[in-house]
Protein backbone atom coordinates (compact mmCIF):
# COMPACT_ATOMS: atom_id res chain seq x y z
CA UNK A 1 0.00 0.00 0.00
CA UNK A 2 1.18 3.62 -1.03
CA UNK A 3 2.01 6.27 1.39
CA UNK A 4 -0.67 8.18 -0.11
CA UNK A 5 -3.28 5.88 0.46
CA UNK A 6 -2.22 5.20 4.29
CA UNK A 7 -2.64 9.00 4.74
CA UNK A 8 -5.87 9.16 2.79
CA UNK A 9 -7.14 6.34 5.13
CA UNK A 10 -6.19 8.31 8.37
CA UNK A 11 -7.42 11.25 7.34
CA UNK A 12 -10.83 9.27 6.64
CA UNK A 13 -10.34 7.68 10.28
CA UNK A 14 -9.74 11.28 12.43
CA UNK A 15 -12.87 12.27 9.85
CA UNK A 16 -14.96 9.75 11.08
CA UNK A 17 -13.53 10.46 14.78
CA UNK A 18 -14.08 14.09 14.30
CA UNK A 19 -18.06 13.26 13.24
CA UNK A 20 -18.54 10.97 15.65
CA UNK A 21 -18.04 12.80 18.74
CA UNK A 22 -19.94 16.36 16.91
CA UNK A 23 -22.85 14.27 16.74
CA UNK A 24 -22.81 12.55 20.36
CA UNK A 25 -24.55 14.60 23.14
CA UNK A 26 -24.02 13.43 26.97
CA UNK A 27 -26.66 15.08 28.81
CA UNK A 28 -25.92 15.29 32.96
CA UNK A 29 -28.36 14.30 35.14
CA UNK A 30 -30.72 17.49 36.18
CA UNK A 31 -29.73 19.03 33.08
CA UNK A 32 -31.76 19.65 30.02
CA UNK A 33 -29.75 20.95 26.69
CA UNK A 34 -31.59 23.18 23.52
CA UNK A 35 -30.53 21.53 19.99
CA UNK A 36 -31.30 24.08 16.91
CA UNK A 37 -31.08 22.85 13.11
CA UNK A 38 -30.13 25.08 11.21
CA UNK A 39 -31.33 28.17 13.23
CA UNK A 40 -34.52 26.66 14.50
CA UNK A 41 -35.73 24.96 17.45
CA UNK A 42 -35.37 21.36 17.09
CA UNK A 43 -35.74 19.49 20.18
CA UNK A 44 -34.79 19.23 24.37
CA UNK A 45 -32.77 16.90 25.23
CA UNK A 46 -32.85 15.02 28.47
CA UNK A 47 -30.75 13.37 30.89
CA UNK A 48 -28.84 10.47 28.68
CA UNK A 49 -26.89 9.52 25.80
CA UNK A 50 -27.73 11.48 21.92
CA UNK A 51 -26.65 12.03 18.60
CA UNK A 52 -27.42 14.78 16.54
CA UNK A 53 -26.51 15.69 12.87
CA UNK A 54 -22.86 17.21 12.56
CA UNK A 55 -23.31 20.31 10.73
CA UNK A 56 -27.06 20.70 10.56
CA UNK A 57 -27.29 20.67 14.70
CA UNK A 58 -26.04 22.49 17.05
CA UNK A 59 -26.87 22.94 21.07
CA UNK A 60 -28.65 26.39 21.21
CA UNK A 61 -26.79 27.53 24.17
CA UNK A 62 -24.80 25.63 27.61
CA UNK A 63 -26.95 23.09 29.35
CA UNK A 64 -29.61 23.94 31.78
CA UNK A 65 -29.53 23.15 35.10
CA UNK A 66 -33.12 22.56 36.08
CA UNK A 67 -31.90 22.43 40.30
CA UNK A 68 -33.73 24.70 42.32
CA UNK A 69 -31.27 28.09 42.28
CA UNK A 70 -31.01 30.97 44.36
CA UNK A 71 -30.93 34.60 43.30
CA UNK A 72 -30.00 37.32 45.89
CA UNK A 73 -30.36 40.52 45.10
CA UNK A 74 -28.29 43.44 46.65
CA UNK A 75 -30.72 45.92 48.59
CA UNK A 76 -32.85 48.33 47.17
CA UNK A 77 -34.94 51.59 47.76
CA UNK A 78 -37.86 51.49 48.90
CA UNK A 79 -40.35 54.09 50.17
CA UNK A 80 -43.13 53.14 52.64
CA UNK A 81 -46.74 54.93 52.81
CA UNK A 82 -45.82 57.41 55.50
CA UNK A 83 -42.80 58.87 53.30
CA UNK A 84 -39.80 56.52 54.85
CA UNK A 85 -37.36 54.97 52.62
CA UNK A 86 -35.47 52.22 53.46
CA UNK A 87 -32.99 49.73 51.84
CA UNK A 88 -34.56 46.24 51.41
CA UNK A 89 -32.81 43.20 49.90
CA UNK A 90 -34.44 40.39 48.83
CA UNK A 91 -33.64 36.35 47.76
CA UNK A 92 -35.43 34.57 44.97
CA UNK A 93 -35.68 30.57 44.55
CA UNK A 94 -36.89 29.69 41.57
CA UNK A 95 -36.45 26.40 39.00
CA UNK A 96 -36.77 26.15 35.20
CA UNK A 97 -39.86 24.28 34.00
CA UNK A 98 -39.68 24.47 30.45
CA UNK A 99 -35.94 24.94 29.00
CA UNK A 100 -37.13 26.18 25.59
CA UNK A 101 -39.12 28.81 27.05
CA UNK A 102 -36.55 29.54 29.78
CA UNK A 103 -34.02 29.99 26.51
CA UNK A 104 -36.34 31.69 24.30
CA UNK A 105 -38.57 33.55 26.56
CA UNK A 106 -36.98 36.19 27.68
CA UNK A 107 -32.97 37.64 27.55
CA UNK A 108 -30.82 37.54 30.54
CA UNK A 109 -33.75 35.72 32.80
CA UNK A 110 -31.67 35.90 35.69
CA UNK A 111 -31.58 40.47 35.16
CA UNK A 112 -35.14 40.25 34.03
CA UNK A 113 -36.07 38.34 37.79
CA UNK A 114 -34.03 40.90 39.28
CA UNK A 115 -36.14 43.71 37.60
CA UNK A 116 -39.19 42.29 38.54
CA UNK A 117 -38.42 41.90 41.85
CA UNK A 118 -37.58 45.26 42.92
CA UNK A 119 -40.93 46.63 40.51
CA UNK A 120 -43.37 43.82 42.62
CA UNK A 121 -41.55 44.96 46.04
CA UNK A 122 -41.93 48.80 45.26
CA UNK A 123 -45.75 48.35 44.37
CA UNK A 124 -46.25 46.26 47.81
CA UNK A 125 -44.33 48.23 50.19
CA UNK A 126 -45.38 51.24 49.12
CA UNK A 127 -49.12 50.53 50.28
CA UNK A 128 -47.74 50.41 53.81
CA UNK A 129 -46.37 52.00 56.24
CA UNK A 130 -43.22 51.48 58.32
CA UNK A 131 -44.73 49.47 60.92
CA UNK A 132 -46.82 47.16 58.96
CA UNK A 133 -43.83 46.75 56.71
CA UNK A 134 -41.81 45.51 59.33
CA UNK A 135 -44.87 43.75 60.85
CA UNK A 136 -45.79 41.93 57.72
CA UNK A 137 -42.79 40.42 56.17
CA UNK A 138 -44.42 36.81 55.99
CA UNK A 139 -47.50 38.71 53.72
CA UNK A 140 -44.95 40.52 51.33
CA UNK A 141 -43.31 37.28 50.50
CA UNK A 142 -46.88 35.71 49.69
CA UNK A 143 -47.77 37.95 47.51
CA UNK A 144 -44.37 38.45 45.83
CA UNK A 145 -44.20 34.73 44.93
CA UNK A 146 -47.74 34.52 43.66
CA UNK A 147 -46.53 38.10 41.84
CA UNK A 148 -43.22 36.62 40.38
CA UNK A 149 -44.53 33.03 39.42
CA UNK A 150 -47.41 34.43 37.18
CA UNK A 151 -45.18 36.79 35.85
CA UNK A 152 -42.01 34.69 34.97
CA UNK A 153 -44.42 31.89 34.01
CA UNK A 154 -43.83 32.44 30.30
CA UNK A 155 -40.16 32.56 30.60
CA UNK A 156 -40.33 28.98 31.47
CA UNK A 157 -39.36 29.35 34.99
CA UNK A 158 -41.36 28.65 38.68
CA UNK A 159 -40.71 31.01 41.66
CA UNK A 160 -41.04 28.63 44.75
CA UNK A 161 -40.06 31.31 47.59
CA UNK A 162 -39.65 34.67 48.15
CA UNK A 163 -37.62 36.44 51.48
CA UNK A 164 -37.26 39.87 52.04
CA UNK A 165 -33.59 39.58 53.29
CA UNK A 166 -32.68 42.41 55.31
CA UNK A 167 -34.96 45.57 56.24
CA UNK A 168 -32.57 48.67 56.99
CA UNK A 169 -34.85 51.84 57.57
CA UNK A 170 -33.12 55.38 58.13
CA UNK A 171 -30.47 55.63 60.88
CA UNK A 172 -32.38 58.33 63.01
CA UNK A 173 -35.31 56.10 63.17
CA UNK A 174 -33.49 52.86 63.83
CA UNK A 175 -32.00 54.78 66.85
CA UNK A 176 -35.17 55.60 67.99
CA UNK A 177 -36.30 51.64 67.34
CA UNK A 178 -33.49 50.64 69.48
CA UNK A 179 -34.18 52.80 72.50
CA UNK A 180 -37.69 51.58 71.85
CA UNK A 181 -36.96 47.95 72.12
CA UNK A 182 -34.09 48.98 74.98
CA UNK A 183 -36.77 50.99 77.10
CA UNK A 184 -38.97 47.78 76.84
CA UNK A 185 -36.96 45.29 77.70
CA UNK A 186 -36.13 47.53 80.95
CA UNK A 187 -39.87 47.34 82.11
CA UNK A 188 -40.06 43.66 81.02
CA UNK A 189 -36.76 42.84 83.14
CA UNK A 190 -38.22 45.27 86.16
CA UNK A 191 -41.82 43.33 86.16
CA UNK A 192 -39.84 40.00 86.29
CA UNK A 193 -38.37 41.64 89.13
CA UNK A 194 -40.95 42.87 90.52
CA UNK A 195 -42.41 39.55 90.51
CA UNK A 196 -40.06 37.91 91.56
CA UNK A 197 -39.75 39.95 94.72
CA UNK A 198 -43.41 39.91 95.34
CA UNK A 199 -43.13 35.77 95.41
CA UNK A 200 -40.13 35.91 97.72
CA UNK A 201 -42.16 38.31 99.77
CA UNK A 202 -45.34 35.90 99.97
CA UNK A 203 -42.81 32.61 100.63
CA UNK A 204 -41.17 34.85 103.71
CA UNK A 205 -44.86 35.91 105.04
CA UNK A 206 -46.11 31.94 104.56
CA UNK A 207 -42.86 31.00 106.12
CA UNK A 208 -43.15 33.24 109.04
CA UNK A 209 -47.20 32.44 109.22
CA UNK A 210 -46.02 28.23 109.59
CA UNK A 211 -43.01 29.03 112.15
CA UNK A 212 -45.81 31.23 114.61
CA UNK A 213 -48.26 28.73 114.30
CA UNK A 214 -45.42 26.02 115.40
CA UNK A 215 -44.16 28.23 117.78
CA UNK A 216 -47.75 28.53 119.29
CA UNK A 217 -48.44 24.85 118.84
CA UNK A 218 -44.98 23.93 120.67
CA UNK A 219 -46.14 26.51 123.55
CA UNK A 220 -49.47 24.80 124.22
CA UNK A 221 -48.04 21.30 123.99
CA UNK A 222 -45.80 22.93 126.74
CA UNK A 223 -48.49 23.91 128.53
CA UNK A 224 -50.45 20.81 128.80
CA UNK A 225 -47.67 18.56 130.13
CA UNK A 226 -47.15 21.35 132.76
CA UNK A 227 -51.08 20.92 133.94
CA UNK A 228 -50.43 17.52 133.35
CA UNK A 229 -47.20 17.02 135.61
CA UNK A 230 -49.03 19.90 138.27
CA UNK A 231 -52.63 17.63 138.00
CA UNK A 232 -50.00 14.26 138.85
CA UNK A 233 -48.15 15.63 141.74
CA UNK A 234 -51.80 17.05 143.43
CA UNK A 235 -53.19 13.64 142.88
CA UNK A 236 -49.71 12.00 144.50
CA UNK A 237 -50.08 14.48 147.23
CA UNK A 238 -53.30 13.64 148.13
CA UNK A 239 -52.95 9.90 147.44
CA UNK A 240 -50.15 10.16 150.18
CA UNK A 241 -52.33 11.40 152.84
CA UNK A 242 -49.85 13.80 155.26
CA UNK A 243 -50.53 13.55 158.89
CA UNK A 244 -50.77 15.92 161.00
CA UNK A 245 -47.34 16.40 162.22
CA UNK A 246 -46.54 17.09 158.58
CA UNK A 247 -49.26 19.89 158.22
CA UNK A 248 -47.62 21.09 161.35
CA UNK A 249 -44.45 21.40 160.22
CA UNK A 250 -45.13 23.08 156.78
CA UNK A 251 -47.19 25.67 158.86
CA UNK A 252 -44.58 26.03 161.07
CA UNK A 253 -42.38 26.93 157.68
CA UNK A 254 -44.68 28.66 156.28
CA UNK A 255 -44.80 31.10 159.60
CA UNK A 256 -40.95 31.26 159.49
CA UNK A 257 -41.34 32.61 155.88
CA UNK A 258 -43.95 35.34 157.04
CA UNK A 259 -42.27 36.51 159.59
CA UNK A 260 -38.77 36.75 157.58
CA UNK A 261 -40.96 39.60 155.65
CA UNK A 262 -40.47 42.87 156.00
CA UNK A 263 -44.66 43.83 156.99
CA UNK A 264 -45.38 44.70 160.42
CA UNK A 265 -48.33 43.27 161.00
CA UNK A 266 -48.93 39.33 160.91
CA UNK A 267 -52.18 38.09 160.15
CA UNK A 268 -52.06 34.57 161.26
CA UNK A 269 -54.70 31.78 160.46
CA UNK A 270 -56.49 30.41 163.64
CA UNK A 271 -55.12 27.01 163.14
CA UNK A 272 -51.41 28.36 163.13
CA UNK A 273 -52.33 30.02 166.36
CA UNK A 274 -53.90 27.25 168.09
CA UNK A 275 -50.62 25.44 167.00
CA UNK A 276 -48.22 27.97 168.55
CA UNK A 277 -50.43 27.98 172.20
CA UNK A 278 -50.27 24.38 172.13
CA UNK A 279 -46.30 24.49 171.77
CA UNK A 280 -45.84 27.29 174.26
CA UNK A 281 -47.95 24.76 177.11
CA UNK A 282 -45.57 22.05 175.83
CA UNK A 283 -42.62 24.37 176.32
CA UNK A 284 -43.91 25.59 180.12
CA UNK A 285 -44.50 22.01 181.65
CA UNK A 286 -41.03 20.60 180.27
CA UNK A 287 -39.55 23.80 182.33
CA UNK A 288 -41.72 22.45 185.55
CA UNK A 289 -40.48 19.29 184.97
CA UNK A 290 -36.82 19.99 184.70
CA UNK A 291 -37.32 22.44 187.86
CA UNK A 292 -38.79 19.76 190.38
CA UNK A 293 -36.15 17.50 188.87
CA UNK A 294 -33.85 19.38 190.21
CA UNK A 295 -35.14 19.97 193.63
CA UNK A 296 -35.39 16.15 193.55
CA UNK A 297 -31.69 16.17 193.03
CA UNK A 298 -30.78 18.12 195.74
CA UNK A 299 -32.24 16.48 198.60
CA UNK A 300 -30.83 13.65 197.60
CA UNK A 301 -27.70 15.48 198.00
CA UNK A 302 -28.26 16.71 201.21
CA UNK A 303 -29.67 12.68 202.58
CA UNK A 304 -26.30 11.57 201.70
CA UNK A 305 -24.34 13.97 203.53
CA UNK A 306 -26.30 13.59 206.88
């Protein structure tokens, strides 16, 4: 074989290469990719393995990712009801639905989003005021995705949520919001107090309450085992039965004590008197007796002597 027909035959073989892999398409999972033929919308292709015509078509732009993607927008201008303009920022998740729509729909979809968004959240905002804006931040997002999906709904593309970011009014009136929200968590932090003080208060009073009543309960027990001991040691007393000797003596004592007083005048009881006669007879004939026992004695002496 000629060298001319060698080359001829590899030339035919990087032809045949160079074909082959123009006409085969490898489409990535959650991906879709626009073919045109000559121009004109041809078909989508999915997730797989394809072949197109070399030279006739051609993909109509990169493949589409059809994930759900994000979109954050930087903040914009926005003026409230009562005249206040503040800075909001805003993030879009949307999908594409239909990638020939989403590639012939509308130019730079991502821009055109972006455009929309900041129209749909001047015509919301703007019918409120500062409070309700920053009230009703679950409401705007409603009615911006309802907004956004019927208006991007052409382009081929489904808004699933809108989020109003970040809501940044003036400086001078975000001052004033924080001494606002300052001054009330003061009076929130001085009721808790407040409260808190008024329950220590009422455990201290119920505290003080149980300890008197214990206190008074202790006190009577005390009280009725002193009757009770004084009640036992009557009825011992009077179970023992004291004679009369032993009345004697404790009146006797009990006359000591008097008289160890500093009153002049003694009023005595009749039966301590008849006592203290009966003691001074008893006194008087033991001093007879001891007398004649003496003069006894002394004749005796004088018998002896004789």
């Amino acid at each position: 074989m000629s060298t001319i027909a060698v080359v001829v035959i590899v030339i035919l073989i990087l032809l045949v290469i160079a074909i082959f892999s123009l006409s085969l398409k490898i489409v990535h999972q959650s991906t879709a990719l626009v073919i045109e033929r000559l121009g004109k919308f041809h078909k989508v292709l999915d997730t797989g393995i394809h072949f197109i015509v070399p030279f006739f078509d051609r993909p109509a732009g990169p493949p589409i990712t059809l994930k759900e993607r994000v979109a954050d927008f930087p903040p914009q201008p926005v003026i409230t009801k009562d005249n206040v303009t503040m800075q909001i920022d805003t993030v879009v998740y949307f999908q594409v639905t239909d990638p020939k729509m989403y590639t012939y729909g509308v130019e730079r979809p991502i821009g055109a989003i972006e455009n929309l968004t900041a129209t749909t959240l001047r015509n919301l905002v703007g019918e409120l005021e500062l409070d309700a804006t920053l009230t009703s931040r679950d409401t705007v997002n409603t009615k911006m995705r309802a907004i956004l999906d019927e208006a991007t709904d052409p382009w081929g593309i489904k808004i699933n949520r809108v989020e109003l970011k970040n809501i940044l009014p003036p400086k001078d009136i975000q001052t004033a919001m924080e001494k606002q929200m300052r001054a009330e968590r003061e009076r929130r932090e001085a009721i808790l107090i407040a409260e808190g003080e008024k329950k220590s208060n009422i455990l201290i009073a119920e505290g003080e309450k149980e300890a008197a009543i214990l206190r008074a309960e202790a006190k009577r027990l005390a009280l009725i085992k002193e009757a009770e001991g004084l009640s036992e040691s009557i009825k011992l007393i009077i179970d023992a039965k004291p004679d009369k000797a032993y009345l004697t003596l404790k009146g006797f004592e009990a006359m000591q004590k008097i008289a160890d007083g500093q009153s002049t005048k003694l009023i005595i009881p009749t039966e301590l008197a008849g006592i203290t006669g009966l003691v001074a007879s008893l006194k008087e004939s033991a001093t007879l007796k001891d007398a004649e026992n003496e003069a006894l004695a002394e004749e005796k002496q004088k018998k002896s002597k004789k």
